[in-house]
N, C-alpha and C. Protein backbone atom coordinates (compact mmCIF):
# COMPACT_ATOMS: atom_id res chain seq x y z
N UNK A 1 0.85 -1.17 0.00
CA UNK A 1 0.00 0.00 0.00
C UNK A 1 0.90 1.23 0.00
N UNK A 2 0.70 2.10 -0.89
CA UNK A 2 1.24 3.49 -0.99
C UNK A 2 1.22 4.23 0.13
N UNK A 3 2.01 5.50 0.53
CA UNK A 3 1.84 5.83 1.42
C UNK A 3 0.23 6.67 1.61
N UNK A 4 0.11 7.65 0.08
CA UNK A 4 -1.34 8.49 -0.35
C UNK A 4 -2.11 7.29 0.03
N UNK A 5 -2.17 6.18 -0.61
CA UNK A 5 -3.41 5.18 -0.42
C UNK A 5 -3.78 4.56 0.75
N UNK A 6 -2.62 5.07 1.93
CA UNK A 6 -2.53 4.54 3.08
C UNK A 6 -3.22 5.29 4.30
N UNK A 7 -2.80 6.89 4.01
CA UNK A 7 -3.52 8.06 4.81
C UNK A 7 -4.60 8.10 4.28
N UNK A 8 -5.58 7.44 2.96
CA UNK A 8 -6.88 8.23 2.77
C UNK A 8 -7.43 6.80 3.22
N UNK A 9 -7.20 5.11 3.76
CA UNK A 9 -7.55 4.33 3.70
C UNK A 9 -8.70 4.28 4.89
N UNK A 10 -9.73 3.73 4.92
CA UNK A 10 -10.23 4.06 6.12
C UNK A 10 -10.54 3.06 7.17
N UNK A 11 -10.68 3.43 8.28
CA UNK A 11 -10.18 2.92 9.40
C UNK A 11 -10.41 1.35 9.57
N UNK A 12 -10.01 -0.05 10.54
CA UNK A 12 -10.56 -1.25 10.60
C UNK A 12 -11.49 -0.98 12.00
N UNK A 13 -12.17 -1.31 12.35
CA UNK A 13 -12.71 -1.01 13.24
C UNK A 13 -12.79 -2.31 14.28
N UNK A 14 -12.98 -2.79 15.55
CA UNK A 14 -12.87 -3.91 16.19
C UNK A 14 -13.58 -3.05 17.30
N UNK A 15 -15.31 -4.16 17.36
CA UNK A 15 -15.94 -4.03 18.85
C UNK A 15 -15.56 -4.91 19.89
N UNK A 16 -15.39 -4.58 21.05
CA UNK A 16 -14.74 -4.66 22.04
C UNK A 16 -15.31 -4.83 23.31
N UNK A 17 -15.66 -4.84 24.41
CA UNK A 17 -15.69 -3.95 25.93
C UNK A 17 -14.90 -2.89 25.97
N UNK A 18 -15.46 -2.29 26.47
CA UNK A 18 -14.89 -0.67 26.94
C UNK A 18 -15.50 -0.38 28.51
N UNK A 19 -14.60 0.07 28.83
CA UNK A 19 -14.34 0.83 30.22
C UNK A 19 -14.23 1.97 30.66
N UNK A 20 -14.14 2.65 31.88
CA UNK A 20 -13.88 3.68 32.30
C UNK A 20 -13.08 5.25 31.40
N UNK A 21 -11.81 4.53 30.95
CA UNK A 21 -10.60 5.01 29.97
C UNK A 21 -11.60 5.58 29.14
N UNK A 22 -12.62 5.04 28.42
CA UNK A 22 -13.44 5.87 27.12
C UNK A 22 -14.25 6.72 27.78
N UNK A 23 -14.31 7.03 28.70
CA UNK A 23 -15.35 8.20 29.20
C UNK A 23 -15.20 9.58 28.50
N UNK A 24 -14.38 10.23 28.37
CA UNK A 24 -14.15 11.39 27.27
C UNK A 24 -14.65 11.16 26.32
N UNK A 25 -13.95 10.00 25.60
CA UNK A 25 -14.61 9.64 24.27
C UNK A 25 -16.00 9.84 24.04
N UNK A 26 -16.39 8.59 25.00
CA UNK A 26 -17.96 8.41 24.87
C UNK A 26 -18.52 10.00 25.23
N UNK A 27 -18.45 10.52 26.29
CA UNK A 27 -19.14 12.23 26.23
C UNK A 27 -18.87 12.64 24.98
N UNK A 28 -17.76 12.81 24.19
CA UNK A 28 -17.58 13.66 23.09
C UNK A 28 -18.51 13.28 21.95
N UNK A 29 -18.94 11.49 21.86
CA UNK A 29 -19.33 11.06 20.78
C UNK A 29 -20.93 11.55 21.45
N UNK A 30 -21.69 11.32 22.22
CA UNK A 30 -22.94 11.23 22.94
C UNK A 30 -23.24 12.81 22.26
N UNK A 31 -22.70 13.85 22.75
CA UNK A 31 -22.94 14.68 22.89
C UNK A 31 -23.04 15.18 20.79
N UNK A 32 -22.31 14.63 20.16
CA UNK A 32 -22.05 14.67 18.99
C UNK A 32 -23.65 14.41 17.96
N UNK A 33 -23.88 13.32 18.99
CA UNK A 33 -25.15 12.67 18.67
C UNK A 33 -26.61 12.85 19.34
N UNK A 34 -26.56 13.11 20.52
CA UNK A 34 -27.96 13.40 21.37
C UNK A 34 -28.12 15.44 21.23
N UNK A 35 -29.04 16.23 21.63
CA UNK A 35 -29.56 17.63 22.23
C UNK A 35 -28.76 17.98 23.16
N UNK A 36 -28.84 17.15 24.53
CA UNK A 36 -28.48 17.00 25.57
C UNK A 36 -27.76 16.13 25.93
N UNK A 37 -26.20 15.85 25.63
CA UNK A 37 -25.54 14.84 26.22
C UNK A 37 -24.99 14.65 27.08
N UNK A 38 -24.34 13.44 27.76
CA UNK A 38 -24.18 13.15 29.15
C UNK A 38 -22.87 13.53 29.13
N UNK A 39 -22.86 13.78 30.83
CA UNK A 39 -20.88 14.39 30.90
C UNK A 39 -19.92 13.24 31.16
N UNK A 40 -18.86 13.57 31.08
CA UNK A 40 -17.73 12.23 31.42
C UNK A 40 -18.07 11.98 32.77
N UNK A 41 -18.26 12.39 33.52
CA UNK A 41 -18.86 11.64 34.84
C UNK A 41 -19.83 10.24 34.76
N UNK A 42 -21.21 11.40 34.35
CA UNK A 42 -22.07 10.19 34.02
C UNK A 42 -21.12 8.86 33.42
N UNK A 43 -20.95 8.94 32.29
CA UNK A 43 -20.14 8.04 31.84
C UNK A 43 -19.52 7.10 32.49
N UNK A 44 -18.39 7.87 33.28
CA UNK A 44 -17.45 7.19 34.57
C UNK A 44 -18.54 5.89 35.29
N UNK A 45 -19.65 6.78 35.70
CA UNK A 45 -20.36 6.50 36.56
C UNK A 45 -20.84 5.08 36.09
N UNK A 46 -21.67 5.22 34.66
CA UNK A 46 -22.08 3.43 33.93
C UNK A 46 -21.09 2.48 33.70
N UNK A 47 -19.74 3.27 33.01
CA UNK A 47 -18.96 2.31 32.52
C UNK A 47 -18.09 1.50 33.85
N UNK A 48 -18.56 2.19 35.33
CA UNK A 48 -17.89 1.39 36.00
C UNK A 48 -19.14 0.21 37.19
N UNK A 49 -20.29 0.77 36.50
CA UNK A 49 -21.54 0.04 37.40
C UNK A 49 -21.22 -1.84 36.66
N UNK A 50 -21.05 -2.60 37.52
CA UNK A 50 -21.14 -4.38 37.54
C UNK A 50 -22.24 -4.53 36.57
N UNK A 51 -23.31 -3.94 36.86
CA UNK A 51 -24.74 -4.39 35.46
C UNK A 51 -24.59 -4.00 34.33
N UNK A 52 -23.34 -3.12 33.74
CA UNK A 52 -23.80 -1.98 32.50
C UNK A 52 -22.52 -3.01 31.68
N UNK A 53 -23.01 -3.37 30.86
CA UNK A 53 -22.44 -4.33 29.50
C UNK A 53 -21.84 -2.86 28.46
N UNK A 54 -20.71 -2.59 27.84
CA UNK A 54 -20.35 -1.60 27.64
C UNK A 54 -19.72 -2.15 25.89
N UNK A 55 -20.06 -1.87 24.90
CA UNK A 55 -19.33 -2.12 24.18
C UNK A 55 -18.88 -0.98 22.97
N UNK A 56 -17.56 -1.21 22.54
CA UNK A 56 -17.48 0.22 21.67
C UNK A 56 -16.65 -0.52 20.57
N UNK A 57 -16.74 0.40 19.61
CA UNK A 57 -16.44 0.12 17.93
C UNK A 57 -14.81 0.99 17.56
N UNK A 58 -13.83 0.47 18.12
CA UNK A 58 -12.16 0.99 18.53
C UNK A 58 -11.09 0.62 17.17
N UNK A 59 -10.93 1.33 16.60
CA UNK A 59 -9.75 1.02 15.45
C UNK A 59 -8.38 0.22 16.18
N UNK A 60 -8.43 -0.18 15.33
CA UNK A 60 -6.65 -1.83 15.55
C UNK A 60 -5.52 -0.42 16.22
N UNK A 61 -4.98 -1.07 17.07
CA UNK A 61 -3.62 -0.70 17.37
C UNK A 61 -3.95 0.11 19.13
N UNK A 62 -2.73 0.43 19.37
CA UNK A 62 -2.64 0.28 21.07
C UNK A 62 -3.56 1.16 21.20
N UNK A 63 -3.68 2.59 21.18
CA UNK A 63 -4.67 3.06 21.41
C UNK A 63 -5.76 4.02 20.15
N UNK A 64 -6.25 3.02 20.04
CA UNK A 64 -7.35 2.72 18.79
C UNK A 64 -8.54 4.25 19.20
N UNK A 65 -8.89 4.54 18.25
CA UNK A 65 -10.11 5.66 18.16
C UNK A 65 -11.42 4.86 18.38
N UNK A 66 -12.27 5.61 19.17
CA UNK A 66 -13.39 5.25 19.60
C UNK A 66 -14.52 5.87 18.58
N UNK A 67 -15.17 4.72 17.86
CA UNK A 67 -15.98 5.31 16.56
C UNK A 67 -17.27 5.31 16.58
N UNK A 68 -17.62 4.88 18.07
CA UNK A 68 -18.91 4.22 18.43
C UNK A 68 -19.22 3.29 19.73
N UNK A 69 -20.41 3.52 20.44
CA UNK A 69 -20.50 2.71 21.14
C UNK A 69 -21.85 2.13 21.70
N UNK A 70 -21.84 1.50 22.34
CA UNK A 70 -23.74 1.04 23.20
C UNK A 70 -23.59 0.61 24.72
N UNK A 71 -24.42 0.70 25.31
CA UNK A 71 -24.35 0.66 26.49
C UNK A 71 -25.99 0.26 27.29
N UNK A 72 -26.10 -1.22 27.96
CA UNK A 72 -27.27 -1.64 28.24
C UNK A 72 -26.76 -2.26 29.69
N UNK A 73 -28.06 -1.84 30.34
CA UNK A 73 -28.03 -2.37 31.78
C UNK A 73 -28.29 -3.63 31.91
N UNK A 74 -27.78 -4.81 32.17
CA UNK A 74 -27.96 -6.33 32.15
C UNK A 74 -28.52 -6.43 33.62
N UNK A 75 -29.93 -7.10 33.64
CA UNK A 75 -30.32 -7.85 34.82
C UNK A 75 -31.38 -9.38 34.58
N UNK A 76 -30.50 -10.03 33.96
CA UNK A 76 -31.01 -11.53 33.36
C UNK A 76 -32.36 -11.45 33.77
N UNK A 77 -33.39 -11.96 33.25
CA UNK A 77 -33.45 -12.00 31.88
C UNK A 77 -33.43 -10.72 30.89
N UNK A 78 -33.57 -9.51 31.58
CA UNK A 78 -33.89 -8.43 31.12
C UNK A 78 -32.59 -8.20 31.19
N UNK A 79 -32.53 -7.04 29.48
CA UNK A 79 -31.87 -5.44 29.36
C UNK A 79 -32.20 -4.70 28.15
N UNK A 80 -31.49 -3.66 29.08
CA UNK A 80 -32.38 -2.06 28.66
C UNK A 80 -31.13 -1.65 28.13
N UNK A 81 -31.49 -1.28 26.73
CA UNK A 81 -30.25 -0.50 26.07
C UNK A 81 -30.41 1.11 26.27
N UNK A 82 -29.26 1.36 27.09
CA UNK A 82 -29.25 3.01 27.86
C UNK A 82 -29.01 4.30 27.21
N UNK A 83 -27.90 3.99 26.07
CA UNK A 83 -27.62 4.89 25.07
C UNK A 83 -26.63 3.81 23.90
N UNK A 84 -26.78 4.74 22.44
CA UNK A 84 -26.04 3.89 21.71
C UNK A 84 -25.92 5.29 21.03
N UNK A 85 -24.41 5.30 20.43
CA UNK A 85 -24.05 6.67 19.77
C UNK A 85 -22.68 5.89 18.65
N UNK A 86 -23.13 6.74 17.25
CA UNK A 86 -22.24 6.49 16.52
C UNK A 86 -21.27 7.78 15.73
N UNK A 87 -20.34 7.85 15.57
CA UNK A 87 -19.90 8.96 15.24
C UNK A 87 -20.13 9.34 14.40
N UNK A 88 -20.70 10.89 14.03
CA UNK A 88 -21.47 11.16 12.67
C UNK A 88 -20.59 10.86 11.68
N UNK A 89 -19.51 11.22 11.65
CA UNK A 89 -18.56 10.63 10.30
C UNK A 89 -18.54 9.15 9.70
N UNK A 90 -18.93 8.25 10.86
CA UNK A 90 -19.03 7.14 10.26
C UNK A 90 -20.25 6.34 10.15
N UNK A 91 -21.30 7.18 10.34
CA UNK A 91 -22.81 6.50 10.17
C UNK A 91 -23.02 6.54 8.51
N UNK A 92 -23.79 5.36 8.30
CA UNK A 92 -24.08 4.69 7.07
C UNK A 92 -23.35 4.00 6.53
N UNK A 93 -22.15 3.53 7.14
CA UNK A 93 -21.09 2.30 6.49
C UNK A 93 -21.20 1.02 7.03
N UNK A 94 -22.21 1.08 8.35
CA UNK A 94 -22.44 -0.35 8.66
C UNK A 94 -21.59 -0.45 10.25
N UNK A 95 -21.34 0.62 10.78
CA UNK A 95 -20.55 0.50 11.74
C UNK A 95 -21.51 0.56 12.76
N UNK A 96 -22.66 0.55 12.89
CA UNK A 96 -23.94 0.52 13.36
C UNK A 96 -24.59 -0.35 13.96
N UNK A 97 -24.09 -1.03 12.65
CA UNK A 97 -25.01 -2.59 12.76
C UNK A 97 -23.97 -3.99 13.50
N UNK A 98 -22.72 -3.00 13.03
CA UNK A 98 -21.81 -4.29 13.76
C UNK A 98 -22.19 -4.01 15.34
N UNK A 99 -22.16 -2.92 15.67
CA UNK A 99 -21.46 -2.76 17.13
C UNK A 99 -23.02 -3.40 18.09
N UNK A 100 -23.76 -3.20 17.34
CA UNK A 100 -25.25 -3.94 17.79
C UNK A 100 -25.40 -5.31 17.39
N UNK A 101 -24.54 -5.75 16.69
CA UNK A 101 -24.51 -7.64 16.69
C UNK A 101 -23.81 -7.89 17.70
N UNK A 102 -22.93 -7.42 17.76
CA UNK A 102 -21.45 -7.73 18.92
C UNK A 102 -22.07 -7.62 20.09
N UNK A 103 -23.06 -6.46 20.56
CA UNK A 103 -23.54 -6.21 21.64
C UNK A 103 -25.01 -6.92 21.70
N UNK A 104 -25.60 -7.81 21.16
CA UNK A 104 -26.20 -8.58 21.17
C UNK A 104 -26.18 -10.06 21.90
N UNK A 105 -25.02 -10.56 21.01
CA UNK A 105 -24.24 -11.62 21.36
C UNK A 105 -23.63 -10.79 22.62
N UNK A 106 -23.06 -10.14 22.74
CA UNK A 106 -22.79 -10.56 24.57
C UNK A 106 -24.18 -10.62 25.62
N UNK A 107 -24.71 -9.63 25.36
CA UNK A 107 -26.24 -9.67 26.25
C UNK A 107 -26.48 -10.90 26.26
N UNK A 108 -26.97 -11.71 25.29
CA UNK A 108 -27.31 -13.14 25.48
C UNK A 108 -26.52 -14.32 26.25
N UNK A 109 -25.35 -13.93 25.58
CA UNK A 109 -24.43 -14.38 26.39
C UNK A 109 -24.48 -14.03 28.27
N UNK A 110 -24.76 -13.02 28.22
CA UNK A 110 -24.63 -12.50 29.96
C UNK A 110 -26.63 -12.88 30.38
N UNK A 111 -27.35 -14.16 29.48
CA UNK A 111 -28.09 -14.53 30.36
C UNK A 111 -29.63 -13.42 29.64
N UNK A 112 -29.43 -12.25 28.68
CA UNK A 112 -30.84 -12.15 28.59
C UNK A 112 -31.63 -12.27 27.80
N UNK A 113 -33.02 -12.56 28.08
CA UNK A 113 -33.78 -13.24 26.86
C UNK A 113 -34.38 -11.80 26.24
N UNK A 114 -34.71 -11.05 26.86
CA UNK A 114 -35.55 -9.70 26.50
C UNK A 114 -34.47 -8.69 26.59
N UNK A 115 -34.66 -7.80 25.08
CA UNK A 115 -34.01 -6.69 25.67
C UNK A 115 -34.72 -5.65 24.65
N UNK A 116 -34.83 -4.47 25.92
CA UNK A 116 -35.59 -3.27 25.79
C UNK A 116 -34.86 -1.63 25.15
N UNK A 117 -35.58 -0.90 25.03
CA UNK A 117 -35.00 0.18 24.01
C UNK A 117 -36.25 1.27 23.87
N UNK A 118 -35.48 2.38 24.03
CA UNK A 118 -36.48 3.49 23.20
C UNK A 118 -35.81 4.01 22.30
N UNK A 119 -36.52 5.10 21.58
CA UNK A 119 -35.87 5.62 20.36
C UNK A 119 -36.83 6.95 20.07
N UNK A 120 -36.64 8.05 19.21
CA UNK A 120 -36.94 9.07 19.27
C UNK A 120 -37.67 8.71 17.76
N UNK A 121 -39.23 8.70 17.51
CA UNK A 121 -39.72 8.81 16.84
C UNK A 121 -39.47 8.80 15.06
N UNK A 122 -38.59 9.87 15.32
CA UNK A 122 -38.60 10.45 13.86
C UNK A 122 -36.67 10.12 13.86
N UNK A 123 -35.99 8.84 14.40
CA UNK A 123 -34.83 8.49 14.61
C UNK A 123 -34.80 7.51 13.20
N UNK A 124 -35.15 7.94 12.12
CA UNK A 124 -35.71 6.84 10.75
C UNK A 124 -34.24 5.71 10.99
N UNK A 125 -32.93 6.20 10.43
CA UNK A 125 -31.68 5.28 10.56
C UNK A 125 -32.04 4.53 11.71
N UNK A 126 -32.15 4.83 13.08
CA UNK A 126 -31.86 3.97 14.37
C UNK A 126 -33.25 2.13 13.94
N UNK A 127 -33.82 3.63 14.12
CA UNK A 127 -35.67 2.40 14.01
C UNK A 127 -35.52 1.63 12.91
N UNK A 128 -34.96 1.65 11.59
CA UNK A 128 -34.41 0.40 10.43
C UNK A 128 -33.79 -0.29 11.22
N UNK A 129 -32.33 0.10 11.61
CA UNK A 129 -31.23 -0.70 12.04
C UNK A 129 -32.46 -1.93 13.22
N UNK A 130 -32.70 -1.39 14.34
CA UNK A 130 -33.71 -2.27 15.42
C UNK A 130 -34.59 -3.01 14.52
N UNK A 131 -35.64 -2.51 13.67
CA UNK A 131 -36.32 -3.87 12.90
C UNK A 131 -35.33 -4.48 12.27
N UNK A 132 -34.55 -3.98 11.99
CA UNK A 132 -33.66 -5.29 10.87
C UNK A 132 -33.46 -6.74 11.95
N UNK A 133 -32.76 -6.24 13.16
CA UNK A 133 -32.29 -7.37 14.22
C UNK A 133 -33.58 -8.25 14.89
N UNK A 134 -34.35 -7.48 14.27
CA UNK A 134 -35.92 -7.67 15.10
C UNK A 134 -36.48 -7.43 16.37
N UNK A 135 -36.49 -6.06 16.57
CA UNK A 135 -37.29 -5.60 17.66
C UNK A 135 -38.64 -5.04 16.85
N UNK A 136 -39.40 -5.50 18.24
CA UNK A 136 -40.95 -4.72 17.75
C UNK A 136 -41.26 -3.95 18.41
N UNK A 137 -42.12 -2.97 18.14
CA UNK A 137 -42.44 -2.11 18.64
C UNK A 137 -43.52 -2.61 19.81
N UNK A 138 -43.59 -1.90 20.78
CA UNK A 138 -44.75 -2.36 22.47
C UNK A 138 -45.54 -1.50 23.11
N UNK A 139 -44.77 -0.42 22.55
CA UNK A 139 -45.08 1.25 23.32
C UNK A 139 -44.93 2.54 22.74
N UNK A 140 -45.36 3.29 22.98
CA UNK A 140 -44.82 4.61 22.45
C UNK A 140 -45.15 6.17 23.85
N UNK A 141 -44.00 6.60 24.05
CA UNK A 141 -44.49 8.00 25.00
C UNK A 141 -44.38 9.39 24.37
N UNK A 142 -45.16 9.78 24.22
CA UNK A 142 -45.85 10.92 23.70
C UNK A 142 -45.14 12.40 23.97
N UNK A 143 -44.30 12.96 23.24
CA UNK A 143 -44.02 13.98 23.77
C UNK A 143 -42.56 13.64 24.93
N UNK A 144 -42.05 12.80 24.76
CA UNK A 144 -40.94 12.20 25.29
C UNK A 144 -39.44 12.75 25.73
N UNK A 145 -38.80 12.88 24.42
CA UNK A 145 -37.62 13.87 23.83
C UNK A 145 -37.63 15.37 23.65
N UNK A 146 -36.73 16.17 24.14
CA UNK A 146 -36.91 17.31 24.14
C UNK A 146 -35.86 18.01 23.28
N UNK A 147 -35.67 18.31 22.05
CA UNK A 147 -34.98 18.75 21.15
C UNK A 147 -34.39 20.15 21.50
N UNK A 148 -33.23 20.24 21.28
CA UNK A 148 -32.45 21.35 21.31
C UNK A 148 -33.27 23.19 21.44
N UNK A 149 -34.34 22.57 19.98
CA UNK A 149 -35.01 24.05 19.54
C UNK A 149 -36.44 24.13 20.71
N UNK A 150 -36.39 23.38 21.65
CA UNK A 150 -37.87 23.22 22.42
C UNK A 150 -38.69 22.45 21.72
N UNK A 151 -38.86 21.87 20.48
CA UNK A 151 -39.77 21.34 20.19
C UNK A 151 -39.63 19.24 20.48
N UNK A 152 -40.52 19.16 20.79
CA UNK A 152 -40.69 17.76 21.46
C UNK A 152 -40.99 16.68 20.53
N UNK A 153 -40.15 15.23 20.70
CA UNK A 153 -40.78 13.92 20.25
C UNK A 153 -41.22 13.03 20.55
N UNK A 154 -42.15 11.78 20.00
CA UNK A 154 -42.31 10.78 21.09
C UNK A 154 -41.29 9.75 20.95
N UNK A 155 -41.25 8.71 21.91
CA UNK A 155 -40.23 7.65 21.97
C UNK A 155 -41.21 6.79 21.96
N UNK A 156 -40.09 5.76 20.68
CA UNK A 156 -40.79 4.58 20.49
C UNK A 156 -40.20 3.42 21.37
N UNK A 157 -41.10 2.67 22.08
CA UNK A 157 -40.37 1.70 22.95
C UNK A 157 -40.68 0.00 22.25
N UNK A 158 -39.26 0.04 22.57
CA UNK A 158 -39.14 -1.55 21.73
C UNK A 158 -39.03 -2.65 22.46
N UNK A 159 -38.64 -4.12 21.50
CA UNK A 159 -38.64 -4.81 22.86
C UNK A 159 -38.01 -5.93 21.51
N UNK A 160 -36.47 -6.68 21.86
CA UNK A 160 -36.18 -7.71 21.27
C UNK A 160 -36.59 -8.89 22.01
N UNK A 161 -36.85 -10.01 22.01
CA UNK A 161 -37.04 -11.64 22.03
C UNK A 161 -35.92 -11.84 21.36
N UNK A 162 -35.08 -12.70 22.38
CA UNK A 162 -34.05 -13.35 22.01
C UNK A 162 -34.99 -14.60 21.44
């Protein structure tokens, strides 16, 4: 590989567990992606709770870029996926869908048969990606999300069957 063909090549990506160490990250990406995003505390705070299954989407090498991540509270049989954020630069290449197989397979793995989710209405990308894996819809709250400009959405609440 050339060196030009080497700097424009784009990244390998490898989902993982993630910990504490990505708390910056994860605020920078959250916040990239939500109205209102959570601070590196919060963060601190899940990525070090025993129930919170943590997984992130980290390029090869010692300390790999954080391109994405998800984060669900495990309490067998149940979990609740808490936040999932992808970095706008790399949404629509599929880096989406991996980091939600990967984080699938561990949930099940850690014991749960159900796992739960909301989503912001008019979230069209998120709500494909969830039917594709097969969640259905169970619920919806009205007026839910509170958008940057004041104006409000509802959340759609889902529900996978393992």
């Amino acid at each position: 590989m050339s060196l030009l063909t080497s700097f424009f090549a784009k990244p390998t990506f490898v989902v993982r567990p993630i910990g504490a160490e990505r708390a910056e990250e994860c605020e920078t990406l959250h916040g990239a992606s939500f109205a209102f995003g959570w601070s590196k505390i919060d963060f601190e705070s899940y990525l070090t709770d025993p129930h919170v299954i943590a997984d992130g989407a980290v390029t090869e090498g010692a300390r790999g870029k954080l391109g994405g991540f998800i984060l669900s509270r495990l309490l067998p049989p149940d979990a609740e996926v808490l936040t999932f954020a992808v970095d706008p630069a790399r949404r629509g290449a599929g880096l989406g869908r991996k980091i939600l197989d990967k984080h699938i397979e561990n949930l099940e793995r850690g014991g749960a048969r159900l796992v739960f989710l909301e989503v912001a209405d008019d979230n069209e990308a998120a709500l494909k990606l969830y039917y594709r894996f097969g969640f259905k819809e169970i619920g919806r709250r009205e007026n839910y999300y509170q958008r940057a400009d004041g104006t409000k959405r509802a959340a759609v609440n889902l529900r996978l069957e393992m």
